[in-house]
Each structure stands twice: as C-alpha cells, then as structure tokens.
Protein backbone atom coordinates (compact mmCIF):
# COMPACT_ATOMS: atom_id res chain seq x y z
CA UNK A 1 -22.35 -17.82 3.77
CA UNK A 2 -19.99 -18.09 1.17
CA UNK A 3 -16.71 -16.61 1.76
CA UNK A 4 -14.30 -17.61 -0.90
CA UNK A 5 -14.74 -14.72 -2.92
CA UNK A 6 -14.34 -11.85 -0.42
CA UNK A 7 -10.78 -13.26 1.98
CA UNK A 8 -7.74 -12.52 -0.58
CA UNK A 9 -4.43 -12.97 0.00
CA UNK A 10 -4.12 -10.24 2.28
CA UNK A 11 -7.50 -8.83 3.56
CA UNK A 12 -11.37 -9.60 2.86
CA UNK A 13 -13.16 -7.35 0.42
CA UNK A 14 -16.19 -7.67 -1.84
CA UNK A 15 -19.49 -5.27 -2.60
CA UNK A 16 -21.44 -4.29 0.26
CA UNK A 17 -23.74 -5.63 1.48
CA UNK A 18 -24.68 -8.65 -0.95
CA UNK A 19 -20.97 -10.13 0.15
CA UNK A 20 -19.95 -7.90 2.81
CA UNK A 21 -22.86 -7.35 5.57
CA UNK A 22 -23.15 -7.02 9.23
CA UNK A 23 -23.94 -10.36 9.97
CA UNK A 24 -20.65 -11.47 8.34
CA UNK A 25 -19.26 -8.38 9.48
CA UNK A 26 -20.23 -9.36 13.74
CA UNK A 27 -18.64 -13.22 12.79
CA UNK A 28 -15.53 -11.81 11.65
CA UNK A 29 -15.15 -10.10 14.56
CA UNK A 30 -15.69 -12.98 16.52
CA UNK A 31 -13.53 -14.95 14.42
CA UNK A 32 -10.64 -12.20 14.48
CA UNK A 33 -11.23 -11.72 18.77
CA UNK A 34 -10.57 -15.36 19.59
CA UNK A 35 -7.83 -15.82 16.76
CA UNK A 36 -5.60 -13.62 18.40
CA UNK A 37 -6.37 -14.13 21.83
CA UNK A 38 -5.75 -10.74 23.21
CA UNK A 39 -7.68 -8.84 25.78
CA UNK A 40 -8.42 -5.77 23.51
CA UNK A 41 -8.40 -5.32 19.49
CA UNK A 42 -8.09 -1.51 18.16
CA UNK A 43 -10.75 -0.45 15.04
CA UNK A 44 -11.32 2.19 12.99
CA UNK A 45 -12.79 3.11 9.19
CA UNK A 46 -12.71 4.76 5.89
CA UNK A 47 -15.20 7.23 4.64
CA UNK A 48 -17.36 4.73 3.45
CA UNK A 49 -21.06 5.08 4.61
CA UNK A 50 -21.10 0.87 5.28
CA UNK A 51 -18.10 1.21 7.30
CA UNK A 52 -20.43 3.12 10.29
CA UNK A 53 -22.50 -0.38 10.88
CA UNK A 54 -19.48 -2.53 9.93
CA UNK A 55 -17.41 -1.47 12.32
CA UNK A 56 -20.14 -1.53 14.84
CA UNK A 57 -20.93 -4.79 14.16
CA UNK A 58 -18.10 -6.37 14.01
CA UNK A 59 -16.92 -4.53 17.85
CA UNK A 60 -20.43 -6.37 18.77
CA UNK A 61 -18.90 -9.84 17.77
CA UNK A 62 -15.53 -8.72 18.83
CA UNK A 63 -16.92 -7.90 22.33
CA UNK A 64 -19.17 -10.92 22.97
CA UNK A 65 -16.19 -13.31 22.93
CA UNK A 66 -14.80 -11.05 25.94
CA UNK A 67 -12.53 -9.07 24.07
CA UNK A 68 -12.47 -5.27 24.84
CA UNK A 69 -12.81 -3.24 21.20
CA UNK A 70 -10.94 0.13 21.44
CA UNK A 71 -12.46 2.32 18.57
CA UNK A 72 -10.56 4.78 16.89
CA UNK A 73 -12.89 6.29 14.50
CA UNK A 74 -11.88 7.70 11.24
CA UNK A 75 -8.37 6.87 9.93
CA UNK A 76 -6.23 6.39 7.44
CA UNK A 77 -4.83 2.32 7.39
CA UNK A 78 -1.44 3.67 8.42
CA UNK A 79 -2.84 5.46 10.94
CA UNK A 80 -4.65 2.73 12.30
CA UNK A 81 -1.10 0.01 11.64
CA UNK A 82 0.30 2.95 14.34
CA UNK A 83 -2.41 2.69 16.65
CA UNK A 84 -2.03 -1.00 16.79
CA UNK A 85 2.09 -1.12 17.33
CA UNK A 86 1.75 2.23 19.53
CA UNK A 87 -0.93 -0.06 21.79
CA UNK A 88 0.49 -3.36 21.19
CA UNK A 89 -3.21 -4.58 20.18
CA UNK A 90 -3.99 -6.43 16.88
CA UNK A 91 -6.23 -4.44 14.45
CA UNK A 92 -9.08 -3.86 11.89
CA UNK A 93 -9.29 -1.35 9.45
CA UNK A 94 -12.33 -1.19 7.19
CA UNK A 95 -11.63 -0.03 3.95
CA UNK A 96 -11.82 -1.25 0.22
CA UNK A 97 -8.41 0.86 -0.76
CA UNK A 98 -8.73 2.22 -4.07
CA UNK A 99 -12.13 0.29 -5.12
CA UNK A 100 -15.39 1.63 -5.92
CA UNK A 101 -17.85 2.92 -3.68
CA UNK A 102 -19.75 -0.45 -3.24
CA UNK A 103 -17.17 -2.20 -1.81
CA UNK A 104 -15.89 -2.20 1.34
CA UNK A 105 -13.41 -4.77 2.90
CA UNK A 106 -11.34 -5.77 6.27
CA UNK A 107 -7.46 -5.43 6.81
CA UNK A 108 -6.28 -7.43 9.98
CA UNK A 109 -3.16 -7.06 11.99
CA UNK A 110 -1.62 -8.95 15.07
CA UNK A 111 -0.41 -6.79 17.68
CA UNK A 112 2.56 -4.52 16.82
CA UNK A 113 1.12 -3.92 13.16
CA UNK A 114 2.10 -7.59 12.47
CA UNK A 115 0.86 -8.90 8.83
CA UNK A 116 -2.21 -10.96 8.50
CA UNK A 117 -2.29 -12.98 5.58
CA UNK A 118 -3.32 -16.62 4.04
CA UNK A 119 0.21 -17.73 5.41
CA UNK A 120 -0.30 -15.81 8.68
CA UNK A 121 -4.10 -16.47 10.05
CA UNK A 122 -6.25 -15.43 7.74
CA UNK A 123 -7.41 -19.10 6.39
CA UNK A 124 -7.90 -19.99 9.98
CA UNK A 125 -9.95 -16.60 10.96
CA UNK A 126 -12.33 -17.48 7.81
CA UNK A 127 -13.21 -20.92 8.71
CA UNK A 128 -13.96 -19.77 12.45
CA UNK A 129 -15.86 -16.25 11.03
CA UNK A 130 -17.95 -19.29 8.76
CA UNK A 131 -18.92 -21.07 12.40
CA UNK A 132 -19.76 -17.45 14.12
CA UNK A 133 -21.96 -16.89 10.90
CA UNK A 134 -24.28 -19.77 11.75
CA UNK A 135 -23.64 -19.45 16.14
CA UNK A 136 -23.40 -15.74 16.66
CA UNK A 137 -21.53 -16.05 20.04
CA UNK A 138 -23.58 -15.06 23.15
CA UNK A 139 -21.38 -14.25 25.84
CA UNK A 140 -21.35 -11.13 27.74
CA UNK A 141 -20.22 -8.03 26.37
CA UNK A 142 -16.48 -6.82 27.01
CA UNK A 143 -16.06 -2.89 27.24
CA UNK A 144 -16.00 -0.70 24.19
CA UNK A 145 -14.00 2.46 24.28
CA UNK A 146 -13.35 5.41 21.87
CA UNK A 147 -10.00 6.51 21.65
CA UNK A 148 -7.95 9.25 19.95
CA UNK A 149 -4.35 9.04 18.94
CA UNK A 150 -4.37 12.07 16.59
CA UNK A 151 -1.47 13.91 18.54
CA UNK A 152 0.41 11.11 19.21
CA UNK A 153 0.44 9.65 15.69
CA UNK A 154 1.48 13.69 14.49
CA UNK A 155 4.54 13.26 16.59
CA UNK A 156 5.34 9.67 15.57
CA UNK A 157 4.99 10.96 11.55
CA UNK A 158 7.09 14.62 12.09
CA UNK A 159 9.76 12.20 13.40
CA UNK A 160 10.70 10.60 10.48
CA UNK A 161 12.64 13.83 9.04
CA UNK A 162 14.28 17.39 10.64
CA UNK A 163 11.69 19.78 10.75
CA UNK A 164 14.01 22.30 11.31
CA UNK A 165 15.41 21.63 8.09
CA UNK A 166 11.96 22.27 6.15
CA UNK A 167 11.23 25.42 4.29
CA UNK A 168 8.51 26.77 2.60
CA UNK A 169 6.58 24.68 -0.56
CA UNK A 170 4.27 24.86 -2.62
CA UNK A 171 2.14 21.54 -2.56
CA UNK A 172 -0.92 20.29 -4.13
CA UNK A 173 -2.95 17.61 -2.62
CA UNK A 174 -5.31 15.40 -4.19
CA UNK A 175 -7.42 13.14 -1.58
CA UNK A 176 -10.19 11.97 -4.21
CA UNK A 177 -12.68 12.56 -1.34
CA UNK A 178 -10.92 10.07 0.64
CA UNK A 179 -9.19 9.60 4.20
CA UNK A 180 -5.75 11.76 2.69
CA UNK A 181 -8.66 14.66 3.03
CA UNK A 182 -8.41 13.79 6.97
CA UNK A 183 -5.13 13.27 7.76
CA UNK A 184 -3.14 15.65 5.51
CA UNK A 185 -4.72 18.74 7.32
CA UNK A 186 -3.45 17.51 10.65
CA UNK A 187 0.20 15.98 9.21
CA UNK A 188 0.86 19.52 7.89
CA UNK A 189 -0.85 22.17 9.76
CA UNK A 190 2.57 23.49 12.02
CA UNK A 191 4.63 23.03 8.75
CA UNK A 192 6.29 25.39 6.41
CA UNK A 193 4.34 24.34 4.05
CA UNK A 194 1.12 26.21 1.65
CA UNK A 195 -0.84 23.13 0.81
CA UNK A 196 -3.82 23.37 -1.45
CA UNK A 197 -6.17 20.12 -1.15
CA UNK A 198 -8.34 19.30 -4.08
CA UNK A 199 -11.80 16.99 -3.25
CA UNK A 200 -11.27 17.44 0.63
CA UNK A 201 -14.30 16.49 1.55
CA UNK A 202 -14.80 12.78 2.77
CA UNK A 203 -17.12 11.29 0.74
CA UNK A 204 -16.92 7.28 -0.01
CA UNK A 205 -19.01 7.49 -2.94
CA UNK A 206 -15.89 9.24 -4.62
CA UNK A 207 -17.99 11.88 -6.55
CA UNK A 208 -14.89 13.82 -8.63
CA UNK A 209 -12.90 10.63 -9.19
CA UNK A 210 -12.07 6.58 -8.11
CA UNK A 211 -9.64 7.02 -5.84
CA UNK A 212 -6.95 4.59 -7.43
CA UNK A 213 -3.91 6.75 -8.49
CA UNK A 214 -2.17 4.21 -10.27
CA UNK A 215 -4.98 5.02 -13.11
CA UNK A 216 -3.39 8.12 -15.27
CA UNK A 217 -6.90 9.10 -15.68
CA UNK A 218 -7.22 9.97 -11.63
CA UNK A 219 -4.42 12.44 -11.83
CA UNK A 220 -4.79 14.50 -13.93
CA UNK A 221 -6.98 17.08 -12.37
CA UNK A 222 -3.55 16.94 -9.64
CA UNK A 223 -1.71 17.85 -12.47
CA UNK A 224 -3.51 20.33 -14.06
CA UNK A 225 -3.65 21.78 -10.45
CA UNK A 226 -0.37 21.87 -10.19
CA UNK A 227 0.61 23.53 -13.41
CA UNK A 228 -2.24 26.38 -12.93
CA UNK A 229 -0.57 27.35 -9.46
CA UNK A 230 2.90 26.61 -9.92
CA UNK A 231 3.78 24.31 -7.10
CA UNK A 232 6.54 22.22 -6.19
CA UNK A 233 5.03 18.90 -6.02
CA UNK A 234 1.53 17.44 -6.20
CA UNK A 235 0.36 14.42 -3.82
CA UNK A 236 -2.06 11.39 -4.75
CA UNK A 237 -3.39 9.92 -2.15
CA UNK A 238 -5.65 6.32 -2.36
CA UNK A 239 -8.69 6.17 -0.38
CA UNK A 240 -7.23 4.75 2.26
CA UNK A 241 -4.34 7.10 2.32
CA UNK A 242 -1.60 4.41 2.75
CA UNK A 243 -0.05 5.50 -0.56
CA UNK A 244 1.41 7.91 -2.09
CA UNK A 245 2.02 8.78 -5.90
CA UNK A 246 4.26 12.12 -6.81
CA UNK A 247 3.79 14.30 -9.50
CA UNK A 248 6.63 16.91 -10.23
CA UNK A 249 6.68 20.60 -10.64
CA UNK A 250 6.12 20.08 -14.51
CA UNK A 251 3.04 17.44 -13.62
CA UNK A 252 5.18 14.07 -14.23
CA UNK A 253 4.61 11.37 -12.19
CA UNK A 254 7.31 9.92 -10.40
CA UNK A 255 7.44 6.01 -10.43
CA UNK A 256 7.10 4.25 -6.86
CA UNK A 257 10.51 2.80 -7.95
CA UNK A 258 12.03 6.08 -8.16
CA UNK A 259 10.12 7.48 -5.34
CA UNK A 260 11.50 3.79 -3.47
CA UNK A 261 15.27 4.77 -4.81
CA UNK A 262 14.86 8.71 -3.32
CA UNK A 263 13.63 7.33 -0.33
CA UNK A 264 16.21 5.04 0.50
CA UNK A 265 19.04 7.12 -0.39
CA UNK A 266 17.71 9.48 2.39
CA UNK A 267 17.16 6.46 4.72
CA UNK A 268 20.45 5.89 4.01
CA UNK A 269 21.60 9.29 4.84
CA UNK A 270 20.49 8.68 8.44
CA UNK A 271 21.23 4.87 8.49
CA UNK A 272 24.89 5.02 6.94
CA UNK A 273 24.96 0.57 5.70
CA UNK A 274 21.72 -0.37 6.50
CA UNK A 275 19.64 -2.88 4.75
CA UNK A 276 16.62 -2.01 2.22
CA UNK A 277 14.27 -3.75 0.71
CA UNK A 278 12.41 -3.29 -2.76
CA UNK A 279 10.39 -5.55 -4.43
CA UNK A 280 10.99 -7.73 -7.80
CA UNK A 281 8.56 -5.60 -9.67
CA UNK A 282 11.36 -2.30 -9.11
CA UNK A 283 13.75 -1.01 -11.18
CA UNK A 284 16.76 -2.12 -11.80
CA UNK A 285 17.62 1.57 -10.87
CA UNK A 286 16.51 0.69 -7.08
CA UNK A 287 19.43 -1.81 -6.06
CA UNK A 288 21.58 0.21 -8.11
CA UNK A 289 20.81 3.81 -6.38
CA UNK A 290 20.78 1.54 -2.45
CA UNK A 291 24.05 0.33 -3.31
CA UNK A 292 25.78 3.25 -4.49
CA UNK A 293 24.24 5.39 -1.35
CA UNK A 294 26.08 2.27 0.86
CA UNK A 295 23.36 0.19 1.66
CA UNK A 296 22.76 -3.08 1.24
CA UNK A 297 19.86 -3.89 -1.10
CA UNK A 298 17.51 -7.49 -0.89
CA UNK A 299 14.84 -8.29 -3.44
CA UNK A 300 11.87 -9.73 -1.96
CA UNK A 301 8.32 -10.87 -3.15
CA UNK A 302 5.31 -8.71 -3.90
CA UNK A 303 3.26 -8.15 -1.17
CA UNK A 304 2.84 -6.21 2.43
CA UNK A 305 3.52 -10.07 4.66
CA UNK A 306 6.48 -11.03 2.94
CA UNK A 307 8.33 -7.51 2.90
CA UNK A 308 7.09 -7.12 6.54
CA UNK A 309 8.50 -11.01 7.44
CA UNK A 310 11.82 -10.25 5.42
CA UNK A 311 12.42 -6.51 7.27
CA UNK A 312 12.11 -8.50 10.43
CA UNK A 313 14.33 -10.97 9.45
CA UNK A 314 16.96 -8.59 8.24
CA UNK A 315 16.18 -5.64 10.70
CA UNK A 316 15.74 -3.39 7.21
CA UNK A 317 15.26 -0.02 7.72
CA UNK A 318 13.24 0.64 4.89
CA UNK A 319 11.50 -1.29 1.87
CA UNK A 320 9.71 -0.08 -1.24
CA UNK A 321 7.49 -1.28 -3.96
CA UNK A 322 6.57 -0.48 -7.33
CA UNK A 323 2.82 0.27 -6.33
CA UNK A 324 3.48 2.66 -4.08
CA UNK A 325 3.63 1.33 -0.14
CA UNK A 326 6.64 1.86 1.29
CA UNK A 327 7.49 0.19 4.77
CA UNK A 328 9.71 1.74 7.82
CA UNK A 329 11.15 -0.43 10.27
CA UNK A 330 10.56 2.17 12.78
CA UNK A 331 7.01 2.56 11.90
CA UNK A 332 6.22 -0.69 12.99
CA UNK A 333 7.43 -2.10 9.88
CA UNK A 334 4.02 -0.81 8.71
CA UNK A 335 3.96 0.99 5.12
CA UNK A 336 2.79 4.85 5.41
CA UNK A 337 2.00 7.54 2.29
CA UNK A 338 1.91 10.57 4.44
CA UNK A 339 5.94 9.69 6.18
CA UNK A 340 6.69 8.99 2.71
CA UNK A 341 5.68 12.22 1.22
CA UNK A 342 7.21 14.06 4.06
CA UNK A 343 10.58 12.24 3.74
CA UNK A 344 10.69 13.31 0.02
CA UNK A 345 9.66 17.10 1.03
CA UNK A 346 12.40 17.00 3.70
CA UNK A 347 14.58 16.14 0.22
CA UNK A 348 12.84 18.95 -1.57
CA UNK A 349 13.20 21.37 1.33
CA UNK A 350 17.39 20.59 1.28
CA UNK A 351 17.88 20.80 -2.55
CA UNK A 352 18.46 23.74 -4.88
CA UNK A 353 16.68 21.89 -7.60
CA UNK A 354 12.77 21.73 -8.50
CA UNK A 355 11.57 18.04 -8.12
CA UNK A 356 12.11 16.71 -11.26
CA UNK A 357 15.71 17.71 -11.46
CA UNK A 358 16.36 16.23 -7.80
CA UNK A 359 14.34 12.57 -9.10
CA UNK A 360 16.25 12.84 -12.65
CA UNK A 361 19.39 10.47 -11.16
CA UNK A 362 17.23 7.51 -9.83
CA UNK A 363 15.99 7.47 -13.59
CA UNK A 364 17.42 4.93 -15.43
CA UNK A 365 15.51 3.01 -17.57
CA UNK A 366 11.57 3.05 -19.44
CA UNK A 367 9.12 0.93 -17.45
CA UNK A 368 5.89 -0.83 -18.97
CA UNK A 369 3.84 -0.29 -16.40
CA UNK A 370 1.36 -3.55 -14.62
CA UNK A 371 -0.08 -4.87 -17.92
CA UNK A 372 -3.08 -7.65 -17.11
CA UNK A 373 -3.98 -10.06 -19.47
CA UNK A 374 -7.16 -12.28 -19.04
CA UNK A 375 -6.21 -15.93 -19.61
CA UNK A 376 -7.81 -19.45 -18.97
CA UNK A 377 -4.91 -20.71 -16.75
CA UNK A 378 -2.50 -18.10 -15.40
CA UNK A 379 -0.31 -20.88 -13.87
CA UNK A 380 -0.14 -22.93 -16.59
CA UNK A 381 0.51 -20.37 -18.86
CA UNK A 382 3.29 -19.10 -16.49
CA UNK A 383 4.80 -22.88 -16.62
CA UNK A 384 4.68 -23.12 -20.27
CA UNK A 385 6.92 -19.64 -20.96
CA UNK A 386 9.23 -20.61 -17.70
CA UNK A 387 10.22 -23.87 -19.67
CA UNK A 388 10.51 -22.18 -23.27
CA UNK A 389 12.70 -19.81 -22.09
CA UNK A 390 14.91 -22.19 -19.55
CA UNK A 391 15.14 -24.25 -22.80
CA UNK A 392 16.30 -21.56 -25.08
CA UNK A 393 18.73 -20.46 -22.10
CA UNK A 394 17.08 -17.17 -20.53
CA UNK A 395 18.28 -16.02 -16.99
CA UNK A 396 14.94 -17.41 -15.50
CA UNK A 397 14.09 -16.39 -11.70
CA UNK A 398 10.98 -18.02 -9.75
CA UNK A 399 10.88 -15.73 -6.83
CA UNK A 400 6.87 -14.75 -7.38
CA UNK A 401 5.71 -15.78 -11.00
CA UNK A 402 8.83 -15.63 -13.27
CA UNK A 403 11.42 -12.78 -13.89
CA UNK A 404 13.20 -13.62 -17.09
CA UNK A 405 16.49 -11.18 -17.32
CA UNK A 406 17.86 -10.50 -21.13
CA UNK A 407 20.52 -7.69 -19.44
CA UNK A 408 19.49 -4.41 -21.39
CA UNK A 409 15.61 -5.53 -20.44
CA UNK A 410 13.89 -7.91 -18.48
CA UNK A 411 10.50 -9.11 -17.34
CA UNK A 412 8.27 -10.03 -14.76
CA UNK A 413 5.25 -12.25 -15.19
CA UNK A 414 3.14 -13.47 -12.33
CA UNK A 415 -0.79 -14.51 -11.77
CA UNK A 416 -3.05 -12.57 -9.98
CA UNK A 417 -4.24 -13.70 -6.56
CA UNK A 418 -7.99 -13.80 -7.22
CA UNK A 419 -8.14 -13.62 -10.68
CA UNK A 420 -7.85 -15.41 -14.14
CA UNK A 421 -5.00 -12.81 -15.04
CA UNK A 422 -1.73 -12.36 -15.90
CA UNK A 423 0.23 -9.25 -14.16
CA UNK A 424 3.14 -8.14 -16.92
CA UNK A 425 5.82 -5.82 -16.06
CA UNK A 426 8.55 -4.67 -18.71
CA UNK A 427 11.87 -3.08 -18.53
CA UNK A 428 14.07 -1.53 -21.19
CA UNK A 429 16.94 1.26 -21.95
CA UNK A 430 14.19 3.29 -23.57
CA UNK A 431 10.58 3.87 -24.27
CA UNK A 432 10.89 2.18 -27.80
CA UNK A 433 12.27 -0.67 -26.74
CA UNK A 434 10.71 -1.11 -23.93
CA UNK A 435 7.03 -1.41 -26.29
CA UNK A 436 9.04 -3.78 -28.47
CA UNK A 437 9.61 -5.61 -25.29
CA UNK A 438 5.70 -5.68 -24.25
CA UNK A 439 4.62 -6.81 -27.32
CA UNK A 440 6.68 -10.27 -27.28
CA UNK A 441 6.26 -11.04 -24.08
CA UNK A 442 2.33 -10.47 -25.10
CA UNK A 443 2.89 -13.11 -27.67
CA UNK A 444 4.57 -15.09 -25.41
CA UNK A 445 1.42 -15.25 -23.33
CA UNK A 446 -0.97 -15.77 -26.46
CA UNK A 447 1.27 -18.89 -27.38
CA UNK A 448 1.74 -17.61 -31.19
C-alpha cells in the first residue's frame, strides 16, 4: 500500500476508498494503538457515510493490539480534542475538514489533545500502519465501549464566557450539512439566543454547498440569510466544525485576523498580561490590538503542532490564525469554532454597537487573501526571491517560507506541504495598494 500521498503534515487524508479503505483504515489503528502505548484510545466521526466502516475498522485494529477503543460517535474534531484531554486518552477523528465528499481522512492526538504531526509521530505511525497492512495483528480483542460526553463537553464550552452576561441575538447558522448541524443545536439550546440554521441536516455528500468557508462562493447563501432576516451575526461552520468564519449584520465577513484580534482582547479582559499567540500569516493589526489590550503578543509558525508546542512553552492563553482555528490554553490547548463564536457573542451581547461597528477598530489594513500559484519548485523558487531581496536590502524573515516587510506592506510566501504550490499572502494600507502589491510579488514568483 502506498501511503505517501494520503499522511500530510498534520493528519492522513485522500479519496475513499481507492486511498483510504478499511484495510488501511484497521492498520492504522494498529499502528496508532501501539504508537502511543496507552490502555484505551477515544474515536469518533464526521457525517461522512465511509466514516461508519472506518471507524469500525480501525477500533478492530486498535483493539487487537490490546488496546481498549472508547467510541464516541458523531462529533465535531473539537469535540472529540475535549474528549481526549477530558479522558486523558490519545484520539482519532475521521474527517476530511472542508474537502469533498470522496474524501475522508484521520486526525491523531496523544493524550491530553496533544498534536500529532510529521515532527511528533506521525512518520513513525505510517511506517508501522505499512507493516499492519501486510500482518493484520491477531491478538485478542480489547473491550470496545460507546461513550457520550455531550453534557459534559456543553459545560466545558458555556465556560469560556458569563452567561449571565448574554442577551438576546439574532444569529444565522450555516453548517453546509456538516457536524456544526450537530453540535450548534446542543451549544445553544439554554441560551438567549434565536438561532436559525441553514442545511442542518448531516449529510457528507454536502448537497447545498462544499463545506470550505474560506471560498466566498460558500457564504453567500449565510449572507443573503442574514440580510433577509435581519440578524446580528451569521456563523460558517467547516465540516468538521472546528472553525469558524463571521459574517456581520450587513453580511461582511470578518477576517480570522480580526476575529483573532477581538478574541484576544476579550481573553485579555479575563487574563489582564497574558501571553497570545497569532500566526505569521495575521495582521499586523493582531500584535498591535494584543499589545495595546496589555498582553504580550508572540508570532509563531503556521500550523495546529507548532502553535500547540509554543502555547505550552509559553503557558499562552490564547492563539489565533488567519484561517480560522483559534486555540485556548484551557481547552486543552485544542482550537474550537463553537467557544470561539460564543466568546465573540459574549462581546456582542456587552456592546451597544451592531457587529461591524464593534470589529471596525481591529481593522487596520487591506489583506490579499491565500493566493496559490502552481510552480515547478516551490523551494527553489522561495530561495531565489529570499536572496534577491536580501541583496537589494528587504527586511527578510525565514520563520515558515519568507516574510519580506517593506513597513506600509509586507508579504508572506511559503510552499505548500503536499503540493507544487506557492501560498501568497499580501498586506497593504489599502485595497489599491494592496493589488499593486499582489501583482509584484506575482512577478516575483514568475521570475520576469
């Protein structure tokens, strides 16, 4: 079996079942069970229909290398990152995010919610999944167990803000037939709140829409929604419900770096000094909205294992990035959408002003956007720009790809993981400039 293609940086994903199948499915969990060497792993799903007999099959391979498989059934991936610090038990969550319906994937975590990645086990699990694949193990079978954690996880989520302080709001959820459809219900149902969910219904063959609502295209039935009924704020949920876009009262979407920038502020509020995080991808508006609320802002990487590694490491309360996960130290240093959306309707609920007035200050600047480019060598082509702009003397920062900082604008360029592309983000004063901007770094990249 070849698995090269389907174990990213960060989980394993690929098109069911001609990458994904059971068989690979049972060796993974194999794989995963003796990696971690605990007595019990925790599982649960998406709404995809493979995710029934992957999950299944993988708590077979799990099981038959004497580790007990605790099934939690449906969930959202933060709710099953909960389940796994609230047990102390590593995890699986199958789910393909935001990708189409024939995919399906694996993300792994230690005990506590702990990050697996390339750096942190996952090269190891795939070479040992690969030996499973051929020699299913054959021992006997340790216990299976369902398990539910709803009311417990409701309780963990409401205490992240003051219910006392909520009042009533107008909201407009869109789930894109995916786990938000599940959860939201039960985050919200003894809140002040009149919530309207559009495509409810779990479905992972996404019939209305993808479920990806970094695509402008995916949101705007939310925001049609939202101007036919007047409401306050409208919520995108991904089809694994770990994030959260916002769309405002007039049906503007709010950036994940101004939804990072509100967030800390009120992390802030309750954590008077404390340390956030934010990616390099953010706005420049993010350090500069931490550090005038008091807190102490660190730029880290992109990616869930190094914000998670650098929160630990600096006991951060809170860290955002620009695509819209957003981590809690108290959370298990897990990222959540739905204590994310409640934190900024706990804002809401304590302001005079509609949405878009209360987001207006964490506005600074015009942001491109993630631009990809398809190119023959990404690193190469990274290397080349780094040393014609060192040589011409541009600010030049190597954190993850290269950040190249003019003062009124800047930009971040950085290969893909697992593909032949180029990931280009742009900041400037204003729109204009900030499409000036795009277009020479795109010439940059072309070599003209």
């Amino acid at each position: 079996m070849d698995t090269t293609d389907i174990f990213k940086a960060y989980d394993i994903r690929g098109t069911y079942p001609d990458q994904i199948n059971e068989q690979l499915a049972r060796a993974v969990g194999s794989a995963f069970a003796t990696f971690v060497g605990a007595p019990r792993v925790v599982i649960a799903r998406d709404m995809r229909p493979s995710g029934v007999s992957l999950c299944e099959a993988f708590a077979d391979g799990a099981r038959h290398v004497g580790v007990e498989v605790l099934d939690l059934g449906l969930a959202s991936t933060d709710f099953l990152y909960y389940a796994s610090g609230h047990l102390d038990a590593p995890g699986a969550m199958f789910t393909a995010s935001h990708n189409p319906a024939q995919y399906n994937g694996i993300k792994l975590c230690l005990a506590g919610a702990k990050p697996v990645g390339v750096d942190t086990g996952l090269v190891e699990i795939e070479a040992m999944a690969n030996t499973y694949y051929d020699e299913p193990a054959v021992g006997d079978p340790a216990p299976y167990k369902k398990i539910d954690l709803m009311a417990e996880w409701v309780r963990h989520v409401h205490s992240f803000v003051d219910r006392s302080t909520l009042r009533h709001l107008s909201i407009v959820a869109d789930t894109a037939n995916g786990m938000g459809g599940y959860i939201v219900p039960e985050i919200f149902r003894d809140l002040p709140f009149d919530v309207e969910i559009i495509y409810e219904a779990l479905d992972g063959t996404f019939p209305n829409h993808p479920a990806d609502p970094l695509n402008p295209e995916n949101i705007r039935d939310l925001q049609r929604r939202v101007l036919e009924t007047g409401a306050d704020v409208g919520l995108a949920f991904d089809g694994d419900a770990d994030r959260v876009f916002l769309i405002d009262e007039k049906a503007q979407p709010i950036s994940g770096s101004t939804t990072t920038a509100m967030v800390a502020t009120a992390m802030l509020k309750r954590n008077p000094g404390a340390t956030i995080l934010y990616n390099l991808i953010c706005s420049k508006s993010v350090p500069a909205s931490i550090e005038a609320a008091g807190g102490v802002a660190i730029r880290t990487r992109v990616g869930h294992s190094y914000i998670k590694k650098v929160m630990a490491d600096t006991d951060a309360v809170f860290g955002g990035e620009h695509s819209g996960h957003y981590y809690y130290r108290d959370n298990f240093r897990a990222d959540s959408g739905i204590i994310t959306a409640l934190i900024v309707l706990e804002m809401l609920s304590q302001s005079t002003l509609p949405l878009s007035e209360l987001a207006r200050p964490f506005k600074r600047f015009a942001a491109s956007g993630e631009i990809n480019t398809e190119v023959a060598n990404p690193l190469a082509t990274v290397e080349r720009i780094a040393a014609s702009l060192k040589a011409a003397g541009v600010s030049v920062d190597e954190l993850d790809g290269i950040t190249a900082d003019y003062g009124p604008w800047w930009f971040n360029l950085r290969p893909s993981n697992t593909e032949p592309l180029l990931r280009l983000n742009v900041e400037a004063a204003d729109e204009e400039a900030c499409q000036q901007r795009v277009q020479e770094v795109l010439t940059m990249i072309k070599g003209a």
